[in-house]
C-alpha atoms as a PDB file:
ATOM      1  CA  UNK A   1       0.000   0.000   0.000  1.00  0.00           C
ATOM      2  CA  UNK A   2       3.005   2.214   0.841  1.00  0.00           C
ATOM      3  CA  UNK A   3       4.640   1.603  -2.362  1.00  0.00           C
ATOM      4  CA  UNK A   4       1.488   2.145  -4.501  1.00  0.00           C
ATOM      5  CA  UNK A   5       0.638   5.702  -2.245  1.00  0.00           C
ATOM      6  CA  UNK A   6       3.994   6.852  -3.380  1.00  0.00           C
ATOM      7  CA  UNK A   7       3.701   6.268  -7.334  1.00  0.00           C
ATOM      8  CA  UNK A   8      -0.012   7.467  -7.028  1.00  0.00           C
ATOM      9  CA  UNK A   9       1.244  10.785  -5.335  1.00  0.00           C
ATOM     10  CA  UNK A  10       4.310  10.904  -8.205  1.00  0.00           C
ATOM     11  CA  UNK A  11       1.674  10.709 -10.564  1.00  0.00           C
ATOM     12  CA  UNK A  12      -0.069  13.443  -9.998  1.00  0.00           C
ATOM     13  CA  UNK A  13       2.903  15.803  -9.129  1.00  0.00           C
ATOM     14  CA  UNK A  14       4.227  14.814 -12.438  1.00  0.00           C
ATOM     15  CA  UNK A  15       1.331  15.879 -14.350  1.00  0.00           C
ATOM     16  CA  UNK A  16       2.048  19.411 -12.797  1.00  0.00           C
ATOM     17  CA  UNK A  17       4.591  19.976 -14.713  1.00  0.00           C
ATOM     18  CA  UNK A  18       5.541  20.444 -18.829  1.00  0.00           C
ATOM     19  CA  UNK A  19       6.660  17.022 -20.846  1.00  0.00           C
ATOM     20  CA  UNK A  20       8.757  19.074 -22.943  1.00  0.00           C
ATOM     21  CA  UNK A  21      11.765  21.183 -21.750  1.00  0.00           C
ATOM     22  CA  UNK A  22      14.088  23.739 -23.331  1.00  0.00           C
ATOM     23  CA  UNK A  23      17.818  22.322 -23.469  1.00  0.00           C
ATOM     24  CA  UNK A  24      20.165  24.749 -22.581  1.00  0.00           C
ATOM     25  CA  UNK A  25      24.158  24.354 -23.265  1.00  0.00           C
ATOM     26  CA  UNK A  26      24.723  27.092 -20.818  1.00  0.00           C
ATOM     27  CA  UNK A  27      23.407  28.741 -18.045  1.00  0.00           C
ATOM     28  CA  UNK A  28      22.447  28.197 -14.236  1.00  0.00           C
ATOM     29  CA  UNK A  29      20.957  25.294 -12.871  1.00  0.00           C
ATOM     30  CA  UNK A  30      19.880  26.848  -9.608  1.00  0.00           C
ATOM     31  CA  UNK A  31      18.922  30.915  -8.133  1.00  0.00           C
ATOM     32  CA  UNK A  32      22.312  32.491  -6.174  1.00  0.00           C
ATOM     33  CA  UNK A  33      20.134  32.764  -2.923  1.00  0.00           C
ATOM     34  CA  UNK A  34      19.787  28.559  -3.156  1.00  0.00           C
ATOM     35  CA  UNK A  35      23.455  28.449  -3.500  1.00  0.00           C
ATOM     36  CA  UNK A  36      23.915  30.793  -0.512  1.00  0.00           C
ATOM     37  CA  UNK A  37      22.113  28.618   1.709  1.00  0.00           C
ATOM     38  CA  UNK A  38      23.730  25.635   0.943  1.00  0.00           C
ATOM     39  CA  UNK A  39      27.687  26.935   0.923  1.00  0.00           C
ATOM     40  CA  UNK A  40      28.295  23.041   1.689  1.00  0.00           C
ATOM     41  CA  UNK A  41      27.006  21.483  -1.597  1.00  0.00           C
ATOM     42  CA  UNK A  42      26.490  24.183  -3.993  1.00  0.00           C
ATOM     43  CA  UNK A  43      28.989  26.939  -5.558  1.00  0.00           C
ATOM     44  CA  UNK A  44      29.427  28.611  -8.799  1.00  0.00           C
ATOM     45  CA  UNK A  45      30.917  25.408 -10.445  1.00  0.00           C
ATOM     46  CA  UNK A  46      27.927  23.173 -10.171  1.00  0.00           C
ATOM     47  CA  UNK A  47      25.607  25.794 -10.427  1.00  0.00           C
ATOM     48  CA  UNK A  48      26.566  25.858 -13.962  1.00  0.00           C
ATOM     49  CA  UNK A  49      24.935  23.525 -16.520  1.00  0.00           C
ATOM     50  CA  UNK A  50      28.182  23.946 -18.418  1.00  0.00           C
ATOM     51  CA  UNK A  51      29.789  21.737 -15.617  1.00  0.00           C
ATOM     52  CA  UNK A  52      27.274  18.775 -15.621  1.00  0.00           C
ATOM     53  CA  UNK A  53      27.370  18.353 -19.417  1.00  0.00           C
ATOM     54  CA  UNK A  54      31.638  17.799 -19.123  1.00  0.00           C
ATOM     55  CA  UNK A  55      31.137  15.895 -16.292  1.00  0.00           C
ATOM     56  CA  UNK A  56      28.798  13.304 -18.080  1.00  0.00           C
ATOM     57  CA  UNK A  57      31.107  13.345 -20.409  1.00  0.00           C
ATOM     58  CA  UNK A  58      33.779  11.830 -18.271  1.00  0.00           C
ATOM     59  CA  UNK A  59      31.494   9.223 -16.747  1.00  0.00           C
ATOM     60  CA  UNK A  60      32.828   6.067 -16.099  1.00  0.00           C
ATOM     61  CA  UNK A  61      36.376   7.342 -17.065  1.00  0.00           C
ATOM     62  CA  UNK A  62      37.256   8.139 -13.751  1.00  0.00           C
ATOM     63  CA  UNK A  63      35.964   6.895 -10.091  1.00  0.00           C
ATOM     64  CA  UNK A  64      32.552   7.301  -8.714  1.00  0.00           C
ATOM     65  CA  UNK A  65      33.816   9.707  -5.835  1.00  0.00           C
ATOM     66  CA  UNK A  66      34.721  12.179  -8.310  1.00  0.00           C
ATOM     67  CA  UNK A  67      30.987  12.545  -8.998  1.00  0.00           C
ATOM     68  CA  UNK A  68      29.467  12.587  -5.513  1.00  0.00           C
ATOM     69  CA  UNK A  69      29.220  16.343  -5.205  1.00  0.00           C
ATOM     70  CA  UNK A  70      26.655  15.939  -7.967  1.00  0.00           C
ATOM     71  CA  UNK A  71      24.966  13.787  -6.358  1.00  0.00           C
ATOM     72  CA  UNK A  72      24.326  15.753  -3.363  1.00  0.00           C
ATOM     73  CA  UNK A  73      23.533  18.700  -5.611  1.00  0.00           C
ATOM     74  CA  UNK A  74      20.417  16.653  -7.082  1.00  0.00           C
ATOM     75  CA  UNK A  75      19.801  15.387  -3.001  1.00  0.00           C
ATOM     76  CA  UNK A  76      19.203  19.018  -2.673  1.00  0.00           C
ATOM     77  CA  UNK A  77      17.621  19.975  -5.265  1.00  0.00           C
ATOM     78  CA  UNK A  78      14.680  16.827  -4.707  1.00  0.00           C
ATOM     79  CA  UNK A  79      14.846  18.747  -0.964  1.00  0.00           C
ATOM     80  CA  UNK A  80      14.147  21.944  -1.943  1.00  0.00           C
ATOM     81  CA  UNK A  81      11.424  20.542  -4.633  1.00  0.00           C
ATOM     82  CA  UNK A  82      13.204  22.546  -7.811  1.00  0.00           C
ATOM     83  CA  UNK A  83      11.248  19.872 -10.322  1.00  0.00           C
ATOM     84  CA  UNK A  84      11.735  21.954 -13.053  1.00  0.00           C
ATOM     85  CA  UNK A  85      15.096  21.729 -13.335  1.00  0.00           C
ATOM     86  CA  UNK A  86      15.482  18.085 -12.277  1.00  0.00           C
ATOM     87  CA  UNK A  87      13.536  17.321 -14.816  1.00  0.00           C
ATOM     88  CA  UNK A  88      15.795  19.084 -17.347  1.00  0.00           C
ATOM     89  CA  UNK A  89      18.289  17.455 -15.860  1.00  0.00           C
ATOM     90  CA  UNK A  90      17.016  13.860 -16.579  1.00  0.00           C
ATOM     91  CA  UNK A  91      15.957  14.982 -20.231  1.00  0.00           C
ATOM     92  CA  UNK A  92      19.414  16.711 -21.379  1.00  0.00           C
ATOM     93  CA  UNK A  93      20.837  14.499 -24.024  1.00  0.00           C
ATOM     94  CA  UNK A  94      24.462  15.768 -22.754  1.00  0.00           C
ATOM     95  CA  UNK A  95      23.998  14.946 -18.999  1.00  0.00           C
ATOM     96  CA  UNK A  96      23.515  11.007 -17.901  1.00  0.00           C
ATOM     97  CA  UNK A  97      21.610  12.023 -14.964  1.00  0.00           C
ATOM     98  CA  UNK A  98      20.737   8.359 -14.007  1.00  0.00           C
ATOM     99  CA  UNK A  99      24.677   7.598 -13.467  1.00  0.00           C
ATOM    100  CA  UNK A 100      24.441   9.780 -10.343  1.00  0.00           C
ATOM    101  CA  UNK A 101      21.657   7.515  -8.835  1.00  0.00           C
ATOM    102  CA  UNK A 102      23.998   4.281  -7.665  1.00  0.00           C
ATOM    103  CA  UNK A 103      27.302   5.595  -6.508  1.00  0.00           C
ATOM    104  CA  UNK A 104      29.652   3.458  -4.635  1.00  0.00           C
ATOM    105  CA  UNK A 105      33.413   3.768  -3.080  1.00  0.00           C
ATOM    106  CA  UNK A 106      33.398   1.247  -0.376  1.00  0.00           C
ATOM    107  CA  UNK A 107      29.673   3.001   0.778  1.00  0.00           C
ATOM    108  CA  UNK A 108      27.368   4.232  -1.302  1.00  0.00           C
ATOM    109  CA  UNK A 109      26.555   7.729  -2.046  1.00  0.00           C
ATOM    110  CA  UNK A 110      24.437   8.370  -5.276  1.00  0.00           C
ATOM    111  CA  UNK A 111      21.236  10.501  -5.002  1.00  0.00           C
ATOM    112  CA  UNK A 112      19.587   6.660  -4.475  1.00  0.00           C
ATOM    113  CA  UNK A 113      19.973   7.763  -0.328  1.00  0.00           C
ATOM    114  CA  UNK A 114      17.462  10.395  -0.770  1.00  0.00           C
ATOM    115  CA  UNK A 115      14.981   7.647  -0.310  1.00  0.00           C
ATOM    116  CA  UNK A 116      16.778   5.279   1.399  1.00  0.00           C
ATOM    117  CA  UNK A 117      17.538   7.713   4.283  1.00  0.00           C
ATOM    118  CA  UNK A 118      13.996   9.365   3.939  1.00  0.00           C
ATOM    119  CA  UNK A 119      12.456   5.696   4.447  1.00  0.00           C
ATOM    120  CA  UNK A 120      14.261   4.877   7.490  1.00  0.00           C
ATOM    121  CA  UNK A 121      12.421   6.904  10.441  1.00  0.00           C
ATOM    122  CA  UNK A 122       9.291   7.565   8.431  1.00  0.00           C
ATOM    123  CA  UNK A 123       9.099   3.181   9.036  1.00  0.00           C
ATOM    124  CA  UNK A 124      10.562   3.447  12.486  1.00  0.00           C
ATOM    125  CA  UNK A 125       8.047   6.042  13.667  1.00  0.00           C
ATOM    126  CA  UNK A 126       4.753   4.249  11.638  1.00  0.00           C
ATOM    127  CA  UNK A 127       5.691   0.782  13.385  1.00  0.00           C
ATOM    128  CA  UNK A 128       5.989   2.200  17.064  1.00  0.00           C
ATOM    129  CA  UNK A 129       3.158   4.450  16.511  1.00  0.00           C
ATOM    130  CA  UNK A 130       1.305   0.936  15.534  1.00  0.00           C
ATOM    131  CA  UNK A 131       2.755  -0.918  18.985  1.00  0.00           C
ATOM    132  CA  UNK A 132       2.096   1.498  20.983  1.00  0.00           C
ATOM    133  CA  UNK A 133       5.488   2.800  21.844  1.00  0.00           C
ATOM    134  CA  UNK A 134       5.787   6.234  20.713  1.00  0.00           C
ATOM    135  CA  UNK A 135       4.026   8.754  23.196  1.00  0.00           C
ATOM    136  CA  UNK A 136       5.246   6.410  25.940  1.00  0.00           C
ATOM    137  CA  UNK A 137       8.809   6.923  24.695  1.00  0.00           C
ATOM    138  CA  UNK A 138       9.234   3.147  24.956  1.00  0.00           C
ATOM    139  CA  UNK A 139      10.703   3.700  21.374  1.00  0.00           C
ATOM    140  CA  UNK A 140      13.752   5.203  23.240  1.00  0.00           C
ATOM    141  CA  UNK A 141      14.815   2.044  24.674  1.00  0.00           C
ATOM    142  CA  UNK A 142      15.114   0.165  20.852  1.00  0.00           C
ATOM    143  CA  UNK A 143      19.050  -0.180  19.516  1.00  0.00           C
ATOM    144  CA  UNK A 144      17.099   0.401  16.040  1.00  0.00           C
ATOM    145  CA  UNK A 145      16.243   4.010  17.204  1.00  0.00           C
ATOM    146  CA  UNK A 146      20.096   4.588  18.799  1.00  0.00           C
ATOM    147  CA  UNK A 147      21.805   3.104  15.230  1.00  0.00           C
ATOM    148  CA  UNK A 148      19.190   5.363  13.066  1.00  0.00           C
ATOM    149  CA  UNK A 149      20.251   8.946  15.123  1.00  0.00           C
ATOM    150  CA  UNK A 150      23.918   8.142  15.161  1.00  0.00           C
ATOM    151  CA  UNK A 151      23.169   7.109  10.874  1.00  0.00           C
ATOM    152  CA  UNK A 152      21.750  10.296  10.119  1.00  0.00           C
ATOM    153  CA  UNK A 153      24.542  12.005  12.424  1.00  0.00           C
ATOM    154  CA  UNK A 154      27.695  10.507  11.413  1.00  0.00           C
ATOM    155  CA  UNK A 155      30.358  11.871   9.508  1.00  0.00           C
ATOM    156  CA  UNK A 156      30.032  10.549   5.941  1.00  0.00           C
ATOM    157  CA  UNK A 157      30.986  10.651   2.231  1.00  0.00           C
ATOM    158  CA  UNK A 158      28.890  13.312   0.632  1.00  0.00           C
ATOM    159  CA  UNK A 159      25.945  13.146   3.497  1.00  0.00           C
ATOM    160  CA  UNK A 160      23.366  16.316   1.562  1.00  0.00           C
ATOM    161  CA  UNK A 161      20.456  13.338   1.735  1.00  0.00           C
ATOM    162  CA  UNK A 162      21.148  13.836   5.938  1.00  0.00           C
ATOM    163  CA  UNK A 163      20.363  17.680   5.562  1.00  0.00           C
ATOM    164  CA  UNK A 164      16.625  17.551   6.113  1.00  0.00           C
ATOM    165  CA  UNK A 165      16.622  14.264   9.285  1.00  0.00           C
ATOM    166  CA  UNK A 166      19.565  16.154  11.054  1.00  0.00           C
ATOM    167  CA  UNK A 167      17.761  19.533  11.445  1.00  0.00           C
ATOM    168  CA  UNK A 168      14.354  17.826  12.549  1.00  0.00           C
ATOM    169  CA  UNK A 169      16.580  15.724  15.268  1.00  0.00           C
ATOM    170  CA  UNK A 170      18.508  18.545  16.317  1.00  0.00           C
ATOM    171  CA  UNK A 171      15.248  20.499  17.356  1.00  0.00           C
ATOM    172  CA  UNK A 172      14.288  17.915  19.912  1.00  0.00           C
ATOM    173  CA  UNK A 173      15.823  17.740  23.425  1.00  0.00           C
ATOM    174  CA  UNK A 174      17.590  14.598  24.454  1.00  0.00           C
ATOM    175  CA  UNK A 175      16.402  11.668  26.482  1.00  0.00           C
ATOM    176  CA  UNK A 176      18.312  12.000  29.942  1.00  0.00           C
ATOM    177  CA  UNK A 177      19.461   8.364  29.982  1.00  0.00           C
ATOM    178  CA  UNK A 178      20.525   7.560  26.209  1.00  0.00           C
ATOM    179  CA  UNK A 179      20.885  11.361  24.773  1.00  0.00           C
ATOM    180  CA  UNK A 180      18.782  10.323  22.070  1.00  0.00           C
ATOM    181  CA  UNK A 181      16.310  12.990  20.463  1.00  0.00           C
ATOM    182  CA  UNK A 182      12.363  12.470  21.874  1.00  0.00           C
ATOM    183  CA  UNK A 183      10.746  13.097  18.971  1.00  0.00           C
ATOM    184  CA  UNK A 184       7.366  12.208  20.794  1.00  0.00           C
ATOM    185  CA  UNK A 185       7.676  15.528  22.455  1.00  0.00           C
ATOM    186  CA  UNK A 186       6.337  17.424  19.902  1.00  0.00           C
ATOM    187  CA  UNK A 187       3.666  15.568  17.818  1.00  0.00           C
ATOM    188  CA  UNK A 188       3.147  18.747  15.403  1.00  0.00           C
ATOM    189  CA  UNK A 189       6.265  18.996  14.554  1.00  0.00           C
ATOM    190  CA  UNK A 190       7.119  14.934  13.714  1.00  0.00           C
ATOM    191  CA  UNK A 191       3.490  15.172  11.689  1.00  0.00           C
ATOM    192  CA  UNK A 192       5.498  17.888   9.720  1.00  0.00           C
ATOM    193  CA  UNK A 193       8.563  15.886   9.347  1.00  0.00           C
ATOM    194  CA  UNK A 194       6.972  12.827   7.768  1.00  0.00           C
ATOM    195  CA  UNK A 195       4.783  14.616   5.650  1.00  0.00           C
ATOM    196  CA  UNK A 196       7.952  16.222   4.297  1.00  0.00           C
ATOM    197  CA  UNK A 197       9.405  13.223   4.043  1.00  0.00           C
ATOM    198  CA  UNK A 198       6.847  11.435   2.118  1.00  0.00           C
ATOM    199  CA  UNK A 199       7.439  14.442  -0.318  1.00  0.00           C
ATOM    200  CA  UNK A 200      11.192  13.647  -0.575  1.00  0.00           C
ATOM    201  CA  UNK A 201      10.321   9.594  -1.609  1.00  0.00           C
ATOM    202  CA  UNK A 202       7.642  11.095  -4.122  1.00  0.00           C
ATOM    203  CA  UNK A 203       9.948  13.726  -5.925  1.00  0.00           C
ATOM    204  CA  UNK A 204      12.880  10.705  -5.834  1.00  0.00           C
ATOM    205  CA  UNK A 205      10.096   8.831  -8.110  1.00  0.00           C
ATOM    206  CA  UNK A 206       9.357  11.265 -10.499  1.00  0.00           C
ATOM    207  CA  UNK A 207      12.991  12.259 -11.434  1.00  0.00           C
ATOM    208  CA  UNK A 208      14.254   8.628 -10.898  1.00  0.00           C
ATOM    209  CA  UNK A 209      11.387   7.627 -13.946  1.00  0.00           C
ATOM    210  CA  UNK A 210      12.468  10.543 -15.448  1.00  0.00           C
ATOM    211  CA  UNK A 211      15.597   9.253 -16.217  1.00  0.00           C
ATOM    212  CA  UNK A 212      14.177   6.016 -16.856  1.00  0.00           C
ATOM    213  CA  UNK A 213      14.585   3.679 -14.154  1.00  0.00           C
ATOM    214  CA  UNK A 214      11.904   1.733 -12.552  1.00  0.00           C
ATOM    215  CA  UNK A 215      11.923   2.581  -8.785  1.00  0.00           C
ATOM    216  CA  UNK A 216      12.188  -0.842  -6.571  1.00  0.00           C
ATOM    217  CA  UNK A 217       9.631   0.510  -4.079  1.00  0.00           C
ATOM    218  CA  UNK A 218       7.660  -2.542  -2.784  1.00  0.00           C
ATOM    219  CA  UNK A 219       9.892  -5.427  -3.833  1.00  0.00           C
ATOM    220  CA  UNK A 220      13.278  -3.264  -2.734  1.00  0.00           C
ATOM    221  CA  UNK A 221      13.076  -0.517  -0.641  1.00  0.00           C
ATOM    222  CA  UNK A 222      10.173  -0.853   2.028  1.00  0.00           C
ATOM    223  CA  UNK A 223      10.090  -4.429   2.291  1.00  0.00           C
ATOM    224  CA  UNK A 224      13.598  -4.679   2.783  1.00  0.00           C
ATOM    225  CA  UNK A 225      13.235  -1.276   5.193  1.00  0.00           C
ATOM    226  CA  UNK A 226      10.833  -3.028   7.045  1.00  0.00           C
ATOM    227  CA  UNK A 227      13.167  -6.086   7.594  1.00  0.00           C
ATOM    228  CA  UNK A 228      15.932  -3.800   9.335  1.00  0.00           C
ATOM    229  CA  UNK A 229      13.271  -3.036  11.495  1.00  0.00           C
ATOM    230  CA  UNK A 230      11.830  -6.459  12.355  1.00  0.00           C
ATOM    231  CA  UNK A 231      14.389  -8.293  14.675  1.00  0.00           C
ATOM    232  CA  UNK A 232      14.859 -11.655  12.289  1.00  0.00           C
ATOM    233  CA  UNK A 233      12.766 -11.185   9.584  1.00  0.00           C
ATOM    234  CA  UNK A 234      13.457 -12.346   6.190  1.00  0.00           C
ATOM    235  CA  UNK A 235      11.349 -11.247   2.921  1.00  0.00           C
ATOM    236  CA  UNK A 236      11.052 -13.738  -0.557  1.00  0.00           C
ATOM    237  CA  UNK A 237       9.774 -12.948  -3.828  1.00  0.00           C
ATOM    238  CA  UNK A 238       6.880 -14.490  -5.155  1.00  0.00           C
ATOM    239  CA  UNK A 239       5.707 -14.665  -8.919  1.00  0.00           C
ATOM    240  CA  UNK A 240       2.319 -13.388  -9.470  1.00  0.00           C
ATOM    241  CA  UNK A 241      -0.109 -12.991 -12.218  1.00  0.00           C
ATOM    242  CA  UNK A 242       1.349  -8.849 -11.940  1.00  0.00           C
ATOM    243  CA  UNK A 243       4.622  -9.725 -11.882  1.00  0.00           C
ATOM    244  CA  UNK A 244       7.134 -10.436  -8.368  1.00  0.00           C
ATOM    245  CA  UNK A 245       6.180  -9.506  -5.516  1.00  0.00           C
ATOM    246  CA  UNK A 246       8.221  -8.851  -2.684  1.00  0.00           C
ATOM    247  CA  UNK A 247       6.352 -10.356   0.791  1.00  0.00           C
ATOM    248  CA  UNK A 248       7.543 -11.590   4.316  1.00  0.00           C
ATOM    249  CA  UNK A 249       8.705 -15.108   4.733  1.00  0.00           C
END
């Protein structure tokens, strides 16, 4: 049902916007005040569509680090919902935006985290809401919710898919006992968080179709999500009459 909700809701953000888009060879990608809020990720070099079009040209000649400040530009771009020029992006015949999806060296760091990352406390938070555990702040006591905070904390490789789950932790006081955030504390603002979220996983689907590649929502990401949450549980793929289906063993 998740999986479905999401391509239903990419469907109908998609048809907000044009089919067709003009092709530039030159010009800026993103405004100078985007830039200045994001010193981190963006500058002048890969605000320029100039850069992305030399850079695809080069793909594959040289390791899949050199590319991961791309990445994280289009992780901020799905973030700050600037469709329009994703969607350039994934139509430019000079600029193989789908080789920034899967990224790798030793960890992976393609714009593939921007739902992988988004998925991981909008599950947690669903499934303790479900048990019971959230207002109660039972959820505090789970090594799932300790590994998830110091995840989305960590130093990494390229981290702009963290941008969005660090500031919502970071406004929540810590638990006493495990300095974890207690995101029960403030029930507005987690409604607000995962309804951004589910944005994030919807705008990952339109550009990742964009560029023409299926996403692996119900028989990849969530079920296996899930999994990581359920102590021992193991998911199979079953042939149906509409293809496989991913389910719990």
């Amino acid at each position: 049902m998740l999986a479905k909700t999401i391509t239903t809701f990419a469907d109908t953000e998609r048809a907000k916007y044009q089919t067709s888009f003009e092709i530039p060879s030159v010009g800026l990608l993103f405004s100078d005040a985007m830039r200045e809020r994001y010193p981190e990720y963006l500058n002048t070099s890969n605000q320029r569509i100039e850069t992305w079009i030399a850079a695809s040209a080069r793909f594959g000649l040289v390791g899949a680090s050199s590319y991961g400040a791309l990445a994280d530009v289009v992780k901020i771009l799905i973030a700050e919902n600037e469709m329009p020029a994703l969607l350039m992006l994934a139509r430019h015949p000079k600029i193989h935006l789908s080789e920034l999806h899967n990224l790798s060296w030793g960890h992976w760091f393609g714009f593939s985290r921007v739902a992988e990352s988004g998925l991981q406390l909008y599950l947690f938070v669903n499934v303790v809401v479900a048990m019971g555990m959230l207002e109660n702040g039972e959820y505090l006591e789970l090594p799932k919710y300790a590994r998830m905070v110091y995840d989305f904390t960590c130093p990494m490789d390229f981290p702009a898919q963290q941008c969005i789950h660090q500031k919502f932790l970071n406004a929540f006081p810590k638990d006493a006992e495990t300095s974890l955030p207690e995101i029960h504390k403030d029930l507005p603002r987690l409604r607000d968080y995962l309804r951004t979220v589910f944005s994030l996983l919807y705008r990952y689907d339109i550009v990742l179709r964009e560029c023409g590649i299926a996403p692996e929502w119900e028989e990849g990401l969530v079920a296996f999500g899930l999994r990581d949450l359920v102590e021992g549980a193991k998911v199979r793929s079953i042939e149906t009459e509409d293809g496989w289906v991913t389910h719990f063993a």
